[in-house]
N, C-alpha and C. Protein backbone atom coordinates (compact mmCIF):
# COMPACT_ATOMS: atom_id res chain seq x y z
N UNK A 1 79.11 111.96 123.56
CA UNK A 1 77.96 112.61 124.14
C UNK A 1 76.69 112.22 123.40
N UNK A 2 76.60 112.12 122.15
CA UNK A 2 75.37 111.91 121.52
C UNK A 2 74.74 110.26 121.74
N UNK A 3 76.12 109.60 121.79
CA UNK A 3 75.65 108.32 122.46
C UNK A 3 74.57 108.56 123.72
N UNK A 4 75.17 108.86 124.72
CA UNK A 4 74.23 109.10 125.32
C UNK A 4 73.21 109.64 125.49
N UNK A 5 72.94 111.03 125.00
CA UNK A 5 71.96 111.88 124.41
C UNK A 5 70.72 110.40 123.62
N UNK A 6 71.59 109.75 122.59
CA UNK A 6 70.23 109.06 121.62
C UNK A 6 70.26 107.46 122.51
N UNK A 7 70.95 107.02 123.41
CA UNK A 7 70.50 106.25 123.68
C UNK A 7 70.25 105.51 125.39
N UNK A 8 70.95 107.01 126.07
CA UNK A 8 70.71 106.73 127.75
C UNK A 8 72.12 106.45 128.03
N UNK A 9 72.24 106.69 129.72
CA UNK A 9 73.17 106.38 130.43
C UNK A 9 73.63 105.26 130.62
N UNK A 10 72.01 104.48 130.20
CA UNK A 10 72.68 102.17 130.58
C UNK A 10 73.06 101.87 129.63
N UNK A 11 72.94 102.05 128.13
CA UNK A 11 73.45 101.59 127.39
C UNK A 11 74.77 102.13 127.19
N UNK A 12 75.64 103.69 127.51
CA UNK A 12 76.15 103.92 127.66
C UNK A 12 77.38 103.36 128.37
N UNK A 13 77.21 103.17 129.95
CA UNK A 13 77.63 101.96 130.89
C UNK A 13 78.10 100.23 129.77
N UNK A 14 77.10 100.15 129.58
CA UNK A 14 77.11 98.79 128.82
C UNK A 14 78.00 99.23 127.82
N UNK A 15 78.37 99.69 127.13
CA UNK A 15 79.03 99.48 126.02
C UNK A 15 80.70 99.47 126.80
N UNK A 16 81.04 100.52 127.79
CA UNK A 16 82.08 100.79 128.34
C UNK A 16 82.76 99.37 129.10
N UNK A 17 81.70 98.94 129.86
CA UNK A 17 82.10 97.94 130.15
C UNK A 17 82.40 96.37 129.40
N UNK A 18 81.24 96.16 128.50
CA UNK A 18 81.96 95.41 127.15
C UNK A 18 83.29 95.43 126.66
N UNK A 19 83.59 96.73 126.32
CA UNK A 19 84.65 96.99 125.74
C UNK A 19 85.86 96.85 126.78
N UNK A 20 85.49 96.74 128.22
CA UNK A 20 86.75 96.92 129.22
C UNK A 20 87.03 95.34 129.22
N UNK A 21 85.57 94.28 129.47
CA UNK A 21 85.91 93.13 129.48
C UNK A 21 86.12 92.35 128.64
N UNK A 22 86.14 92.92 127.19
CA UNK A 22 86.89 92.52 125.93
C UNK A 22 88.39 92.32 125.94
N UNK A 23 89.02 94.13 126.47
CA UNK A 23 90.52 93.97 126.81
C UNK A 23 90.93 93.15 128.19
N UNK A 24 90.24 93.30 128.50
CA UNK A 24 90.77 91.94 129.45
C UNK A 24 90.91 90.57 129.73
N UNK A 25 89.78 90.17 128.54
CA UNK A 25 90.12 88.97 127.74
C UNK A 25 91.28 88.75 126.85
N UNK A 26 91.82 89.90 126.67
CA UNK A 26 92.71 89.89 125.16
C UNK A 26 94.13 90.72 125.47
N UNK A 27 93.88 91.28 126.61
CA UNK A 27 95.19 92.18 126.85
C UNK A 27 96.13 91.26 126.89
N UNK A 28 97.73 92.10 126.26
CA UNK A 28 98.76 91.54 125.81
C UNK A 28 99.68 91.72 126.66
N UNK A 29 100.01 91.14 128.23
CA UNK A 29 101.03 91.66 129.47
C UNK A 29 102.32 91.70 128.82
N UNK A 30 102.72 91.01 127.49
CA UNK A 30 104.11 90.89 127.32
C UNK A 30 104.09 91.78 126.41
N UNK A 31 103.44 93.27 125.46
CA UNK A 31 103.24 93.76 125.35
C UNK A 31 103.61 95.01 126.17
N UNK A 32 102.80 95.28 126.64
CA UNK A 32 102.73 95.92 128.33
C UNK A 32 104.30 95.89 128.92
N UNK A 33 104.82 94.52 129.23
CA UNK A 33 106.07 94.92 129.75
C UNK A 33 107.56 95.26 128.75
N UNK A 34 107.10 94.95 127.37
CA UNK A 34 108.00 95.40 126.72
C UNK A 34 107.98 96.90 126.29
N UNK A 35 106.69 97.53 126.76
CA UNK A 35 106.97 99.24 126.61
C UNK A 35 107.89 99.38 128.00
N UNK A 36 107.03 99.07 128.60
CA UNK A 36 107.34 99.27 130.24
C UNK A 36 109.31 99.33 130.16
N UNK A 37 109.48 98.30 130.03
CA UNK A 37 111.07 98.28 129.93
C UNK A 37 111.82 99.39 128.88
N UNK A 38 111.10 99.54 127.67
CA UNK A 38 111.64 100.34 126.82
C UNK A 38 111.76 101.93 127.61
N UNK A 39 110.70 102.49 128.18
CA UNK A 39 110.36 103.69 129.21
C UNK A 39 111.48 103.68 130.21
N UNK A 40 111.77 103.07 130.74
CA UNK A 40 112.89 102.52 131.57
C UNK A 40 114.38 102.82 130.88
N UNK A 41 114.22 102.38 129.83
CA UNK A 41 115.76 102.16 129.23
C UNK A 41 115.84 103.21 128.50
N UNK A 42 114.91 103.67 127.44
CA UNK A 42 115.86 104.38 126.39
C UNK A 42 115.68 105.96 127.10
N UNK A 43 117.10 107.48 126.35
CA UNK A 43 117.32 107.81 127.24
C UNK A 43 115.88 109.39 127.60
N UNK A 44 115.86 109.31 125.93
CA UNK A 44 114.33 110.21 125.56
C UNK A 44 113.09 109.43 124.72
N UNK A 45 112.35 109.98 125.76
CA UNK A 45 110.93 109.27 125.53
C UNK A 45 109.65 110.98 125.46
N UNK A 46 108.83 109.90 124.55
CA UNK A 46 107.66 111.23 124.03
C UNK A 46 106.57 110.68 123.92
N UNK A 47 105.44 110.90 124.38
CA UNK A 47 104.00 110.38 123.83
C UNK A 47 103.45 111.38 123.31
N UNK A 48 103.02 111.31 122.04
CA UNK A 48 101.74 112.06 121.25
C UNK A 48 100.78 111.38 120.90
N UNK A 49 99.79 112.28 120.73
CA UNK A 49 97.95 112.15 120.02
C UNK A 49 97.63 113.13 119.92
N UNK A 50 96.01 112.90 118.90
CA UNK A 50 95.58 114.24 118.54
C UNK A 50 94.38 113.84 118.93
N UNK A 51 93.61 115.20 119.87
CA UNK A 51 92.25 115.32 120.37
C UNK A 51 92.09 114.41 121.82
N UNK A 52 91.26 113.16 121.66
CA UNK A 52 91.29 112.76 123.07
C UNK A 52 92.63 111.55 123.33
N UNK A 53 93.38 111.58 122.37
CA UNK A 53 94.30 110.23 122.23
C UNK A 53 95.18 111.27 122.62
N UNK A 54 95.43 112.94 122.91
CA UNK A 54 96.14 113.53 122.92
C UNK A 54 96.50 113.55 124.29
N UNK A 55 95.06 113.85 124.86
CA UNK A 55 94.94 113.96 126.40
C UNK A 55 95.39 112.73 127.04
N UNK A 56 95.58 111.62 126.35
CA UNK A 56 96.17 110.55 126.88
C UNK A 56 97.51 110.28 127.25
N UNK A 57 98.40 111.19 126.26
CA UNK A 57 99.60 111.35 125.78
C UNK A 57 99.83 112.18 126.73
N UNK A 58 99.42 113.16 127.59
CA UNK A 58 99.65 114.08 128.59
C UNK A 58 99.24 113.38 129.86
N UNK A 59 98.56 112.30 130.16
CA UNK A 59 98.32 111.69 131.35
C UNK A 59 99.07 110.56 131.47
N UNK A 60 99.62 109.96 130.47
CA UNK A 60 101.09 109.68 130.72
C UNK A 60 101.52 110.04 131.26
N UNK A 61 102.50 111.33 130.15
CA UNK A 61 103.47 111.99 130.21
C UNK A 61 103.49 112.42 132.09
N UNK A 62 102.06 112.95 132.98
CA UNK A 62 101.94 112.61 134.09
C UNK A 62 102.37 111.79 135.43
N UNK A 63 101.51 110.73 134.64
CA UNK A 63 101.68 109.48 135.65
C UNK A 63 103.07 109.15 135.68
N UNK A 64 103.79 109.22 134.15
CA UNK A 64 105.76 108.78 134.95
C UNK A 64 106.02 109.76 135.46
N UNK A 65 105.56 111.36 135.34
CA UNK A 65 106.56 112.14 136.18
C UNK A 65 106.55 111.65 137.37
N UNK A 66 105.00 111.89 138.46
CA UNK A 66 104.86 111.49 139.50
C UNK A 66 106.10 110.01 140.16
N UNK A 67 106.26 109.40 139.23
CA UNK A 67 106.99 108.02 139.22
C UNK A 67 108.37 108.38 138.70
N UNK A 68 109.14 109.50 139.04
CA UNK A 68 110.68 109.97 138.39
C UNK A 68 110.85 109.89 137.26
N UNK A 69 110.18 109.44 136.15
CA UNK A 69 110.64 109.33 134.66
C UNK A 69 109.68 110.50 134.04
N UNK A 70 110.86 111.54 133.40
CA UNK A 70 110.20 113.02 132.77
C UNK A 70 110.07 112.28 131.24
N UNK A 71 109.05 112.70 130.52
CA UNK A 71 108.99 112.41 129.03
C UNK A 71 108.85 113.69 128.79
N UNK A 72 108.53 114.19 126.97
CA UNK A 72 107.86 115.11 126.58
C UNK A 72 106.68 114.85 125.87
N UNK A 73 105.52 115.88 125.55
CA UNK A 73 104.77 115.38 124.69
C UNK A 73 104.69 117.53 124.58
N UNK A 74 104.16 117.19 123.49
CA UNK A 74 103.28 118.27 122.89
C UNK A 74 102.09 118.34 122.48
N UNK A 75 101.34 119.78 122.67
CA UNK A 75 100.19 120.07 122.05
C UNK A 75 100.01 120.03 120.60
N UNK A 76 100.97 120.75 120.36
CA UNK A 76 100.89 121.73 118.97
C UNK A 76 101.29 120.15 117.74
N UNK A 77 101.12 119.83 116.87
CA UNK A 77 100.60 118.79 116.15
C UNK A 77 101.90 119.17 114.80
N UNK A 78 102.06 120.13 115.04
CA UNK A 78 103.61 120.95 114.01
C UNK A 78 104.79 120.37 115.57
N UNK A 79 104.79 120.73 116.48
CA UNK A 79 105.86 120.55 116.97
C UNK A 79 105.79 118.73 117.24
N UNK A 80 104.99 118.27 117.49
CA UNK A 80 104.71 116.81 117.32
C UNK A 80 105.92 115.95 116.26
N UNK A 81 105.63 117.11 114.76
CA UNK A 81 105.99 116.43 113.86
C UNK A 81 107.18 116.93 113.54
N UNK A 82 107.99 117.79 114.36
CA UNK A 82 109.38 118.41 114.61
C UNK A 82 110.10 117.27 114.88
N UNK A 83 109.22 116.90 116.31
CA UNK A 83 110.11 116.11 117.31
C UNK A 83 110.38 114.58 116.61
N UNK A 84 109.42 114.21 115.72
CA UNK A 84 109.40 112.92 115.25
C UNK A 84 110.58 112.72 114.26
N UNK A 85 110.86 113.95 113.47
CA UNK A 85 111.60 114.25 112.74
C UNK A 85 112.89 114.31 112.64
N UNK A 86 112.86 114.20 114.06
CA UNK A 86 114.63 114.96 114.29
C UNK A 86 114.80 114.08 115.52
N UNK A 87 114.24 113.02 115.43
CA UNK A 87 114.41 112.16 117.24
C UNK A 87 115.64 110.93 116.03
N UNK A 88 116.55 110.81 117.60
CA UNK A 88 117.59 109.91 117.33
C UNK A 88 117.31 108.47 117.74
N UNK A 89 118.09 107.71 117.48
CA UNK A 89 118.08 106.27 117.80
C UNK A 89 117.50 105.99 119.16
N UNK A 90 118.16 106.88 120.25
CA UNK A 90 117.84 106.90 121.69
C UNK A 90 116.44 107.35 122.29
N UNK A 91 115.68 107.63 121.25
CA UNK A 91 114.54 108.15 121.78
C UNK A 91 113.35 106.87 121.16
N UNK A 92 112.33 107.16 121.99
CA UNK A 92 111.23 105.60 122.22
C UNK A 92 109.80 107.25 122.01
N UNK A 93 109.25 106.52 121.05
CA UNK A 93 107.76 107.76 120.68
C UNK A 93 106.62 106.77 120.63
N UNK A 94 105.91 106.98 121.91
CA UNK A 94 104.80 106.36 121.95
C UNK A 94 103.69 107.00 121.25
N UNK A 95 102.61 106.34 120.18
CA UNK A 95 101.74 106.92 119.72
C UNK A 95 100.21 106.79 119.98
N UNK A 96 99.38 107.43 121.16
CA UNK A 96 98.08 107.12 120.90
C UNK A 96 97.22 107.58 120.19
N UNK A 97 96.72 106.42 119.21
CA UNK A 97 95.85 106.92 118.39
C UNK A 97 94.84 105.28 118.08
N UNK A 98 93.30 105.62 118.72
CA UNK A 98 92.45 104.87 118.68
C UNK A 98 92.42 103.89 117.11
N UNK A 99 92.25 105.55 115.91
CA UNK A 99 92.15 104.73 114.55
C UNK A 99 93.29 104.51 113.83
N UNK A 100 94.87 104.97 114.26
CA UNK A 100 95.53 104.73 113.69
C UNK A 100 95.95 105.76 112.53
N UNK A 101 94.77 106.32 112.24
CA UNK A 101 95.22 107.45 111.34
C UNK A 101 96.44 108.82 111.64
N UNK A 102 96.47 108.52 113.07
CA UNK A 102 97.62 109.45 113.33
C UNK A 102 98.92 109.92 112.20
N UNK A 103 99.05 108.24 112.40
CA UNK A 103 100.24 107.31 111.48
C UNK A 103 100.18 108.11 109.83
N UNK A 104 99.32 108.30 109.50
CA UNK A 104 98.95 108.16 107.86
C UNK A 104 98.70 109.39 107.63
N UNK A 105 97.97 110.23 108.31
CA UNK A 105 96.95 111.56 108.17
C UNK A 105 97.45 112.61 108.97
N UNK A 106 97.55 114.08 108.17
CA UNK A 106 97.65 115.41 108.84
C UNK A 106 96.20 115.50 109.53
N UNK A 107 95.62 114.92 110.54
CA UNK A 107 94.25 115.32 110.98
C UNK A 107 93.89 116.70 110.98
N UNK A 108 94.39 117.43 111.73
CA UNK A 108 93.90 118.93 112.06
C UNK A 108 93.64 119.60 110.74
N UNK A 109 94.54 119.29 109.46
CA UNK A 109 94.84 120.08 108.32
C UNK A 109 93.85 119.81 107.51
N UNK A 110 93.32 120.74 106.39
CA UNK A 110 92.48 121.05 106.05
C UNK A 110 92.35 119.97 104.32
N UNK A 111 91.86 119.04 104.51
CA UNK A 111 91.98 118.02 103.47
C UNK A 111 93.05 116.66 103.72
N UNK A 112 92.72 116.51 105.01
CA UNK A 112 93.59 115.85 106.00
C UNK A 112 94.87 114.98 104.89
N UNK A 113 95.68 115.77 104.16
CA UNK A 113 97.04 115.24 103.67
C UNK A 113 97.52 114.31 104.32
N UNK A 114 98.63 113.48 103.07
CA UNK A 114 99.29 112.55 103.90
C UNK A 114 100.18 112.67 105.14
N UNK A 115 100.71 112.52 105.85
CA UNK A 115 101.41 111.95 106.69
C UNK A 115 102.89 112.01 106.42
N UNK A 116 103.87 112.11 105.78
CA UNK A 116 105.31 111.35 105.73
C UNK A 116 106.67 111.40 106.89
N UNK A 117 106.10 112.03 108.26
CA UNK A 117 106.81 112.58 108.85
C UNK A 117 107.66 110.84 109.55
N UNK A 118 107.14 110.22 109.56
CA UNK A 118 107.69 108.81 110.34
C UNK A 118 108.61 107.75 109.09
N UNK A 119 108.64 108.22 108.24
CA UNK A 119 109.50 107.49 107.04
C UNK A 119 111.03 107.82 107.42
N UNK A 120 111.42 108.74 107.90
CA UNK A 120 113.11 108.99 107.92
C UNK A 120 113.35 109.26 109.36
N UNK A 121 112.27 109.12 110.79
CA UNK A 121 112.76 108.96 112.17
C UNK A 121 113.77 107.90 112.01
N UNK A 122 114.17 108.24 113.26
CA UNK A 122 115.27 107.17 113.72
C UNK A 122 114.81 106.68 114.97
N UNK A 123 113.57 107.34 115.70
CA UNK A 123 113.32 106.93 116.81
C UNK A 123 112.07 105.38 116.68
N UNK A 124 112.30 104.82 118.18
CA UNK A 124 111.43 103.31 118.09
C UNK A 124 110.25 104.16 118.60
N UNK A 125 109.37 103.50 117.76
CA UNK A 125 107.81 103.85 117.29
C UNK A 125 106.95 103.18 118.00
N UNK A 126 106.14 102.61 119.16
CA UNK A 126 104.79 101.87 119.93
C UNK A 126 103.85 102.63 119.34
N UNK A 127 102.61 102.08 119.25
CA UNK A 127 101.61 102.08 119.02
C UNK A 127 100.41 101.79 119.97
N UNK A 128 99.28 102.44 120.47
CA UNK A 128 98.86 102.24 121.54
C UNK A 128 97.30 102.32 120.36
N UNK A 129 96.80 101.54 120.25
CA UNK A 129 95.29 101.71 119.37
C UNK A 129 94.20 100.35 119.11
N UNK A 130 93.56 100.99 118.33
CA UNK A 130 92.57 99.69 118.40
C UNK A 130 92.75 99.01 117.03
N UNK A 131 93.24 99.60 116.03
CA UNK A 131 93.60 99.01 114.84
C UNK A 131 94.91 98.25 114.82
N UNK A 132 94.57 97.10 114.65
CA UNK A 132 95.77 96.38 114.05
C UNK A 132 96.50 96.45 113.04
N UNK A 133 96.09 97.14 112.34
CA UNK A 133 96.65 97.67 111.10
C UNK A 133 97.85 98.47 110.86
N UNK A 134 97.86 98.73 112.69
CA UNK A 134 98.99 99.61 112.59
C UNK A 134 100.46 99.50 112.55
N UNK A 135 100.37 97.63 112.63
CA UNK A 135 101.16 96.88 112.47
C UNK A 135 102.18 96.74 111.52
N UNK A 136 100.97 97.06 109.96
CA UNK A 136 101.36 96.94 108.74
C UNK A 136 102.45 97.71 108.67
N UNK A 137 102.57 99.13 109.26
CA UNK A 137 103.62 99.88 108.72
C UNK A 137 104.92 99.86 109.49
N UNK A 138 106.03 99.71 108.60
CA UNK A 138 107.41 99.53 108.56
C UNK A 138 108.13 100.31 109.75
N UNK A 139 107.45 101.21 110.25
CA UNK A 139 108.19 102.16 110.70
C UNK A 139 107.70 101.74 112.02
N UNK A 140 107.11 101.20 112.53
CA UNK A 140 106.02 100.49 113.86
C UNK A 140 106.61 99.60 114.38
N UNK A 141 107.64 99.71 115.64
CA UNK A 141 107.99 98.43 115.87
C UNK A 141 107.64 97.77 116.81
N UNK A 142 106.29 98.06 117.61
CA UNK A 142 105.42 97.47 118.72
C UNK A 142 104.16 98.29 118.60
N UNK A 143 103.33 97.39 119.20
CA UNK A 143 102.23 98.10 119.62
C UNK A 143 101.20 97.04 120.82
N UNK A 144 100.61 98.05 121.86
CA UNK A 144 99.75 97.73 122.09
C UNK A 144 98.19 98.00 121.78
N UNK A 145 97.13 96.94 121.31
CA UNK A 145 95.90 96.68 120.70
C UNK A 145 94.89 96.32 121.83
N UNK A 146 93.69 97.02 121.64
CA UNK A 146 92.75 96.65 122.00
C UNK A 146 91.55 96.72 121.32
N UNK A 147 90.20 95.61 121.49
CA UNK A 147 89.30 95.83 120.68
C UNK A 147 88.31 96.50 121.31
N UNK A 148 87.03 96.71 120.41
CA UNK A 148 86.13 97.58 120.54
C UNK A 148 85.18 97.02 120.52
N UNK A 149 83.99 96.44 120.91
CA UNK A 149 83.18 95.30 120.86
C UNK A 149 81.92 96.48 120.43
N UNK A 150 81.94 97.34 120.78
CA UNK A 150 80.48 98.07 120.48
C UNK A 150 81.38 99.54 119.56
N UNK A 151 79.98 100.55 119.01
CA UNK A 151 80.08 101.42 118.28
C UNK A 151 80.52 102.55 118.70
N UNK A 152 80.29 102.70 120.11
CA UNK A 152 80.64 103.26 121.37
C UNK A 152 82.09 103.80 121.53
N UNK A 153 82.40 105.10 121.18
CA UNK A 153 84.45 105.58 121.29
C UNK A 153 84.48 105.07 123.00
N UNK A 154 84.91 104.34 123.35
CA UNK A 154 85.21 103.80 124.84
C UNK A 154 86.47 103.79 124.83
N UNK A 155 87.64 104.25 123.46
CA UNK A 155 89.25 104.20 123.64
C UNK A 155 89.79 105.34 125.38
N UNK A 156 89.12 106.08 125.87
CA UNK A 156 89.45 107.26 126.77
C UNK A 156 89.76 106.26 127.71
N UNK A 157 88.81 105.41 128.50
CA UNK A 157 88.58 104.36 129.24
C UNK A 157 89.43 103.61 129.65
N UNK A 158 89.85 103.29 127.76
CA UNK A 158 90.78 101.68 127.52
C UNK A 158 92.23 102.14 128.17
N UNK A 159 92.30 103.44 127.61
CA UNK A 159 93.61 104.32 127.45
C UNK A 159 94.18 104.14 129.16
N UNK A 160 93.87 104.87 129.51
CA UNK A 160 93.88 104.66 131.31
C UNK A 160 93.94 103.09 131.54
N UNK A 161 93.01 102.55 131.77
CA UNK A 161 94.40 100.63 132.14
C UNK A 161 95.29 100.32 131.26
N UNK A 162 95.51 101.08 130.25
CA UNK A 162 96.92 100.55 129.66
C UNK A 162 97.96 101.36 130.30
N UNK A 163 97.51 102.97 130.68
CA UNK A 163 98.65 103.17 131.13
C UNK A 163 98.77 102.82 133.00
N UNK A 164 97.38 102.29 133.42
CA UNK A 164 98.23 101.95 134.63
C UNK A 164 98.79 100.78 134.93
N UNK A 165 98.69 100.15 134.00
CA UNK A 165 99.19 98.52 134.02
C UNK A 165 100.59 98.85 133.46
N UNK A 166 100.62 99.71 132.50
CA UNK A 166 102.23 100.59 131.82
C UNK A 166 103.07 101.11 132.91
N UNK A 167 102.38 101.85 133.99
CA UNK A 167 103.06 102.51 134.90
C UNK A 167 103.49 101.79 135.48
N UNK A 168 102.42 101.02 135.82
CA UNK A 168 102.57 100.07 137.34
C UNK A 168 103.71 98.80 136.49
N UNK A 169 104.08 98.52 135.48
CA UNK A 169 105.00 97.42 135.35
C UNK A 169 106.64 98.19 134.97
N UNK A 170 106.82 99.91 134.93
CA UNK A 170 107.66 100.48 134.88
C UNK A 170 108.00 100.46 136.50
N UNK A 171 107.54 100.68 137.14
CA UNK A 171 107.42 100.88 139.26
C UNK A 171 108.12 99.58 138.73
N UNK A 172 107.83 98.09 138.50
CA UNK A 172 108.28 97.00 138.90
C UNK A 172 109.26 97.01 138.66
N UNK A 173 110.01 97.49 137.04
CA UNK A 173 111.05 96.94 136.23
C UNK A 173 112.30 98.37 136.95
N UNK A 174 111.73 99.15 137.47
CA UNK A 174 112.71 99.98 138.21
C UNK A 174 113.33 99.49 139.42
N UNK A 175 112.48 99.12 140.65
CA UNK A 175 113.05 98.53 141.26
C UNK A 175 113.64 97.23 141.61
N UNK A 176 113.27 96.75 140.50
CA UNK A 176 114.09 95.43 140.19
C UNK A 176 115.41 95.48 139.50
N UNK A 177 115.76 96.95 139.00
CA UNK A 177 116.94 97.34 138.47
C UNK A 177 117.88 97.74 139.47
N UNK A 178 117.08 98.80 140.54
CA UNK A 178 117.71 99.27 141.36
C UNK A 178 118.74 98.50 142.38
């Protein structure tokens, strides 16, 4: 909001769209269809985030119902870190988080503590963000990346064509199973 507030609605526009025709220079389809298939296959699936990476994680969790595949996600950021905790081999936990700090940081908590809840899952870990970094950690065994060309949070935007290019290549890999 303050973007816009300090610098107008066109520059606003402009940055959104930069950033859309950045990922579309750079988007990763084989990426894309290796969640896609994983959503498909394994037998529990979960997306979390915190704040607007959260709301992403619920418009998912959406878009497959509409499309027969139920996931879970949660609000609550304690039950988040239940589920991560106690998920088995069979379960696929998608994570959106723009900076990645999801991964590392108690956000909500008050001196944002470390993190250790993803060291002893058993579940396969995606990554949906703009940091590559999120690569680095051991416990990460995909991700999809996009960049950010301006100063501009435009991840809300990005979030939505990943998941309809996500959805829409789960629709494919279903009825090509069927």
């Amino acid at each position: 909001m303050s973007s816009i507030e300090k610098s107008g609605t066109e520059s606003y526009f402009d940055a959104i769209i930069k950033d859309i025709e950045a990922y579309k220079k750079q988007i990763d389809l084989e990426a894309i269809d290796r969640l896609a298939r994983d959503i498909l296959h394994f037998k529990n699936v979960a997306s979390f985030g915190l704040l607007f990476s959260e709301s992403a994680a619920f418009d998912l969790q959406y878009k497959l119902a509409y499309n027969g595949k139920f996931i879970v996600t949660f609000q609550s950021d304690i039950k988040q870190e239940e589920y991560i905790a106690e998920a088995e081999e069979d379960t696929l936990i998608i994570i959106f988080s723009n900076s990645g700090n999801f991964l590392e940081k108690q956000q909500l908590r008050a001196g944002t503590p470390k993190k250790n809840v993803f060291k002893n899952t058993k579940a396969k870990i995606v990554v949906i963000s703009s940091n590559p970094k999120v690569n680095d950690y051991d416990f990460v065994a995909d991700s999809i990346l996009f960049p950010h060309q301006t100063d501009i949070q435009t991840h809300s935007f990005i979030y939505q064509i990943v998941m309809d290019m996500l959805v829409s290549r789960f629709r494919y890999y279903r009825r090509r199973e069927s």
